[in-house]
PDB file of N, CA and C in Angstrom:
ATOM      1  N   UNK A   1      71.871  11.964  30.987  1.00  0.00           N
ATOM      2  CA  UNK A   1      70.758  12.871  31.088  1.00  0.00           C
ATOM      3  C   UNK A   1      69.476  12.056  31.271  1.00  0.00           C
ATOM      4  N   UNK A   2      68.384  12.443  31.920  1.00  0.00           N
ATOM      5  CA  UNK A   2      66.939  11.888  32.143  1.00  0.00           C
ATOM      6  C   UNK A   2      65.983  11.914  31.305  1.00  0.00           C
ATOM      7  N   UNK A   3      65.099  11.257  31.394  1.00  0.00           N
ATOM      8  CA  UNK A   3      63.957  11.382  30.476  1.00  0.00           C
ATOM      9  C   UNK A   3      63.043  12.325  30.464  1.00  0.00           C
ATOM     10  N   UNK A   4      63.044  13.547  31.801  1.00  0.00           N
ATOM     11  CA  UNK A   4      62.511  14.304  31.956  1.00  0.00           C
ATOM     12  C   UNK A   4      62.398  15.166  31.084  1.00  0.00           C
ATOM     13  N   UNK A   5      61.308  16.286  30.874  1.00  0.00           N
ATOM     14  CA  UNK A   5      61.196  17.207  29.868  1.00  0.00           C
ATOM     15  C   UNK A   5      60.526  18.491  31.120  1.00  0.00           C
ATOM     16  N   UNK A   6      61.308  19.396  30.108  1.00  0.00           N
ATOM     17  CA  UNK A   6      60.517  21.099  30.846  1.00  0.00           C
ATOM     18  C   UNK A   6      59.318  21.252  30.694  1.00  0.00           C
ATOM     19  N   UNK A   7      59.000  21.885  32.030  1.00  0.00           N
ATOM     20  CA  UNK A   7      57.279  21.795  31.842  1.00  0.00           C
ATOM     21  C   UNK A   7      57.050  23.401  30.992  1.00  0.00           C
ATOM     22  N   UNK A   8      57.928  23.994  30.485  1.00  0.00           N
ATOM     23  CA  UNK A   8      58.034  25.476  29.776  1.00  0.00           C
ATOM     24  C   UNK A   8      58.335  24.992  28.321  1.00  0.00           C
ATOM     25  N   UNK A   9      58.453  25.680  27.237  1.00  0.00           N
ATOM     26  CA  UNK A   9      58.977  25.950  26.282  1.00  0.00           C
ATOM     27  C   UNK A   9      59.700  27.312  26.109  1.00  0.00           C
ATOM     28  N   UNK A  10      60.730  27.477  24.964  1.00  0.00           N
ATOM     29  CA  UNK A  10      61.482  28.572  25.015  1.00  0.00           C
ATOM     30  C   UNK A  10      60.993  29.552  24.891  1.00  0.00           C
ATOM     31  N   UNK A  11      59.746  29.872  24.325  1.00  0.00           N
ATOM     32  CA  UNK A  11      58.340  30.925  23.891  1.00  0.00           C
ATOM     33  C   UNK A  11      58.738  31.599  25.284  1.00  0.00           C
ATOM     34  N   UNK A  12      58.154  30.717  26.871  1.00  0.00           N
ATOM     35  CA  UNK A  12      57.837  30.631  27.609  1.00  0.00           C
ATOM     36  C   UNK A  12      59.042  31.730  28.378  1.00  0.00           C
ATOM     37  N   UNK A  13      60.067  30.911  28.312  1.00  0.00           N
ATOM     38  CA  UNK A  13      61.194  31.837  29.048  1.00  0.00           C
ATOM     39  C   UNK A  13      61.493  32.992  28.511  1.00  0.00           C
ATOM     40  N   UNK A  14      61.656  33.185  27.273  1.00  0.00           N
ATOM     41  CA  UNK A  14      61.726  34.587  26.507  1.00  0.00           C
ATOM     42  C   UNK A  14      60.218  35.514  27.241  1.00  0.00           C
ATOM     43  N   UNK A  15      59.069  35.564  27.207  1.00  0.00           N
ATOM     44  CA  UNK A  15      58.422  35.902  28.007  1.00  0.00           C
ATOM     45  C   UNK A  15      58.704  36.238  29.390  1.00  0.00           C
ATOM     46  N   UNK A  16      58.962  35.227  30.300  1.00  0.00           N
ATOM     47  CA  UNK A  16      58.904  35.682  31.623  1.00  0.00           C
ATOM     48  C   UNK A  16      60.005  36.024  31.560  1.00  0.00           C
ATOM     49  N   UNK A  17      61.299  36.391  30.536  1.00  0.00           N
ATOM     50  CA  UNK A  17      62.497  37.333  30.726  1.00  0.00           C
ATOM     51  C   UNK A  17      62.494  38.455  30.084  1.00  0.00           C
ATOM     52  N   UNK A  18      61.067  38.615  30.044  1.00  0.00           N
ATOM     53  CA  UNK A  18      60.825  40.482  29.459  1.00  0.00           C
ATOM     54  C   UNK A  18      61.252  40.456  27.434  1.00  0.00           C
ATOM     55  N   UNK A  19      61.497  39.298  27.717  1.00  0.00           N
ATOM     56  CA  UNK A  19      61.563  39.798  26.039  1.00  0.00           C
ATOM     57  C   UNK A  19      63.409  39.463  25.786  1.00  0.00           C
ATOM     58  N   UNK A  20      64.005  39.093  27.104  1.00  0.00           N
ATOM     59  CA  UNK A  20      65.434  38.961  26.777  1.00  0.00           C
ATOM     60  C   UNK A  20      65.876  37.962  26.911  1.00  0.00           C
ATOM     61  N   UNK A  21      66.552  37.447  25.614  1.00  0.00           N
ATOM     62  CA  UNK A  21      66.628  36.362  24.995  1.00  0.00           C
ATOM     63  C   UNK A  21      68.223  35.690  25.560  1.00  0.00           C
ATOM     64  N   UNK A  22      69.010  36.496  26.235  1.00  0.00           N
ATOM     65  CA  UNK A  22      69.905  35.343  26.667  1.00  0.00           C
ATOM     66  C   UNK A  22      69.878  35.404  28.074  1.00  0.00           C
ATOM     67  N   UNK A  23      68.844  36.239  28.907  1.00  0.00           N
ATOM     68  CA  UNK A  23      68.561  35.773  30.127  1.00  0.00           C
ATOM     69  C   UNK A  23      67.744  34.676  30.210  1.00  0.00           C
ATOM     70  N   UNK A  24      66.594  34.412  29.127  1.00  0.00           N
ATOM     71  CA  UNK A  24      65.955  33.315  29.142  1.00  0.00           C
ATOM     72  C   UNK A  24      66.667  32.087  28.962  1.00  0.00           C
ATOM     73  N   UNK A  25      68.168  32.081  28.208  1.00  0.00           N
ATOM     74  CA  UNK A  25      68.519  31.160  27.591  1.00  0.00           C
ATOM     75  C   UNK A  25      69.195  30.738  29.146  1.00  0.00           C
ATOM     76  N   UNK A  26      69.968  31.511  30.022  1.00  0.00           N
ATOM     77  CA  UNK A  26      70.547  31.592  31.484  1.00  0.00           C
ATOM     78  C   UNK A  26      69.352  30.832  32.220  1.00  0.00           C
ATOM     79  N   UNK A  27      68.374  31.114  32.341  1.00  0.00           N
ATOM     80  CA  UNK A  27      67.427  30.419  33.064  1.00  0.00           C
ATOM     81  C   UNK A  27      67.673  28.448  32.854  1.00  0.00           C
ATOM     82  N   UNK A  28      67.445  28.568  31.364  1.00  0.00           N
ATOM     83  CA  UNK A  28      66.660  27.279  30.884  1.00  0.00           C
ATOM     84  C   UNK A  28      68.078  26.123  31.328  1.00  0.00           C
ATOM     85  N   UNK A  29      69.141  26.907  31.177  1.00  0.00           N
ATOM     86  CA  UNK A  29      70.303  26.105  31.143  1.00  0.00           C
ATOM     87  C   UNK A  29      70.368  25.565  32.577  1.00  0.00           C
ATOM     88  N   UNK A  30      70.163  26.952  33.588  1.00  0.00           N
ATOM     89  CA  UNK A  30      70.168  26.325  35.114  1.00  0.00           C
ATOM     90  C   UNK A  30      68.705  25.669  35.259  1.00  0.00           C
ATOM     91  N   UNK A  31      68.041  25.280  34.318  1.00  0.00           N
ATOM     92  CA  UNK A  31      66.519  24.784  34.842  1.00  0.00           C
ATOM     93  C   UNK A  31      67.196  23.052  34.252  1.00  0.00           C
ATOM     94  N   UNK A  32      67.949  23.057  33.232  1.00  0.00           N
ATOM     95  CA  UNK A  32      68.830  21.857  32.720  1.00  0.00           C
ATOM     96  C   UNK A  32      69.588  21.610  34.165  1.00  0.00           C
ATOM     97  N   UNK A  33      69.541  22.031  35.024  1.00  0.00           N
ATOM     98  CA  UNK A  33      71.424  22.198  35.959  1.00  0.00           C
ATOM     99  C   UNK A  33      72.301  22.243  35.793  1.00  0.00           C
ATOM    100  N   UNK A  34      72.654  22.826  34.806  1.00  0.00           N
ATOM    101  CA  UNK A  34      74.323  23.403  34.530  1.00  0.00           C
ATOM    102  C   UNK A  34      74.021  24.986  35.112  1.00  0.00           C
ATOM    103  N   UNK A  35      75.165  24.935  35.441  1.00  0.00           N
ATOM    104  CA  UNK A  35      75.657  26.573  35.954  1.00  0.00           C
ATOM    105  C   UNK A  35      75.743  27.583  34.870  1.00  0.00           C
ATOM    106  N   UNK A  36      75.151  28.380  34.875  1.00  0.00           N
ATOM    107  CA  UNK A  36      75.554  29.623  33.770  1.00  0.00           C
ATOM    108  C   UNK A  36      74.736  31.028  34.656  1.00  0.00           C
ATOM    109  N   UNK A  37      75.936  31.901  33.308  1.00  0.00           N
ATOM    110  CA  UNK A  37      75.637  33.024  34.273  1.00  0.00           C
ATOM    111  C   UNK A  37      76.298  33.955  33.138  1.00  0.00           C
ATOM    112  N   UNK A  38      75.505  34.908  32.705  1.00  0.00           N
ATOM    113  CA  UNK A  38      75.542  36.416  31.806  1.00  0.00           C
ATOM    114  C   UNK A  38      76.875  37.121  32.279  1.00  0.00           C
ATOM    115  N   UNK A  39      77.803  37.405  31.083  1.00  0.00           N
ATOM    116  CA  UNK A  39      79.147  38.084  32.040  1.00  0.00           C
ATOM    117  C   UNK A  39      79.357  38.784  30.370  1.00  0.00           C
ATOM    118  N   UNK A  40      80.335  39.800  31.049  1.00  0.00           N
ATOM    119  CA  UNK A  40      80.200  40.971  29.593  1.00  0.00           C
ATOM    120  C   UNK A  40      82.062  40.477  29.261  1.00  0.00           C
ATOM    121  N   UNK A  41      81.655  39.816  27.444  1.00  0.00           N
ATOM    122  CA  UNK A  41      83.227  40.312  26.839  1.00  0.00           C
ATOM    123  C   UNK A  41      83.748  40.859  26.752  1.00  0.00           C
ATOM    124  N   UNK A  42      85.086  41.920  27.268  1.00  0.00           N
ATOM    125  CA  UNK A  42      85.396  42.688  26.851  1.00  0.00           C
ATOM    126  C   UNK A  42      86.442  42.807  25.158  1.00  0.00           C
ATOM    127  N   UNK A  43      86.707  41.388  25.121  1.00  0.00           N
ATOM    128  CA  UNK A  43      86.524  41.417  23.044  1.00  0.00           C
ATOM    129  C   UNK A  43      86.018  41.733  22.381  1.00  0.00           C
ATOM    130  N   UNK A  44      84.878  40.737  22.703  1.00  0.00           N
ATOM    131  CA  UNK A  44      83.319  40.786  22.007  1.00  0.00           C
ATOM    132  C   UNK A  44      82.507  42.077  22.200  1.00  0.00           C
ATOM    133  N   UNK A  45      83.217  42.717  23.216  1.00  0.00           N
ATOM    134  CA  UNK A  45      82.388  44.238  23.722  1.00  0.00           C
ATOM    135  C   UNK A  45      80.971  43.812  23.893  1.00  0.00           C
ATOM    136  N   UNK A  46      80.423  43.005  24.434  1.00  0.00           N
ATOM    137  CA  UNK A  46      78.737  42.457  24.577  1.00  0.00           C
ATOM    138  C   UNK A  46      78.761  41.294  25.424  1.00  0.00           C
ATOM    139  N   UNK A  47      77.682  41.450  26.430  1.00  0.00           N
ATOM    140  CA  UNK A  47      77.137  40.259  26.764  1.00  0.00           C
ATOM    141  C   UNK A  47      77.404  38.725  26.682  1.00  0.00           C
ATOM    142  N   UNK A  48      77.712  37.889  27.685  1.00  0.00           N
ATOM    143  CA  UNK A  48      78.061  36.676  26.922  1.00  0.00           C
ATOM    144  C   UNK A  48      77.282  35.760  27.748  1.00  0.00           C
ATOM    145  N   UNK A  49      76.677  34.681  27.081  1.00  0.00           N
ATOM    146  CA  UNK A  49      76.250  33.627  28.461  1.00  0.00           C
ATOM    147  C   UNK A  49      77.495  32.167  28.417  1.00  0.00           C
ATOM    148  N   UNK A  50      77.961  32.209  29.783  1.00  0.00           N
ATOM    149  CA  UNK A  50      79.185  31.453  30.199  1.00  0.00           C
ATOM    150  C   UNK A  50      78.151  30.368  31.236  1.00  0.00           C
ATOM    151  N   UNK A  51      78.091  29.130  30.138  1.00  0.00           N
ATOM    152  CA  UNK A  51      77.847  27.924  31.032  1.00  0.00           C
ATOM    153  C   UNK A  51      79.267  27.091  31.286  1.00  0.00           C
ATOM    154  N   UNK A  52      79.110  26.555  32.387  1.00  0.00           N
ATOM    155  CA  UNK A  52      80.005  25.618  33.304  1.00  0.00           C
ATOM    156  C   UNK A  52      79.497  24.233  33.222  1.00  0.00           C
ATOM    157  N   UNK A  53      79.930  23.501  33.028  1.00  0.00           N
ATOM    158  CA  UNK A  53      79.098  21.762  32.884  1.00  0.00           C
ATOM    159  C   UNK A  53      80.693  20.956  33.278  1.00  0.00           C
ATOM    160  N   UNK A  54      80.108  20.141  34.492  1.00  0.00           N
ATOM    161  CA  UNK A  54      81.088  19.698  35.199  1.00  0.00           C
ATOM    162  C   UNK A  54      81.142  18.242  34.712  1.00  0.00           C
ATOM    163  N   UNK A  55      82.029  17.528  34.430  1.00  0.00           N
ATOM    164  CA  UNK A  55      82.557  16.323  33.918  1.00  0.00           C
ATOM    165  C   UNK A  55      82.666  15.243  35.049  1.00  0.00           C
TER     166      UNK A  55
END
């Protein structure tokens, strides 16, 4: 990983995602570059965020 840092904080993304807290979290992860993407459990009956991080 780099030394780089987000020019946002999490305040930041929760904001520009209306107030929703695991679309912001979907953002920050692809702003990291890992792949993720909001997909519904049907276990869990709710929402899930499914990141991908390639080896």
């Amino acid at each position: 990983m780099s030394d780089e840092t987000l020019e946002k904080d999490l305040d930041e993304y929760i904001d520009e995602a209306g107030g929703d807290v695991l679309e912001a979290l979907e953002q920050l992860c692809e702003d990291l570059g890992f792949d993720a993407e909001i997909v519904y459990d049907e276990a869990l009956e709710k929402d899930v965020l499914k990141i991908t991080v390639e080896r």
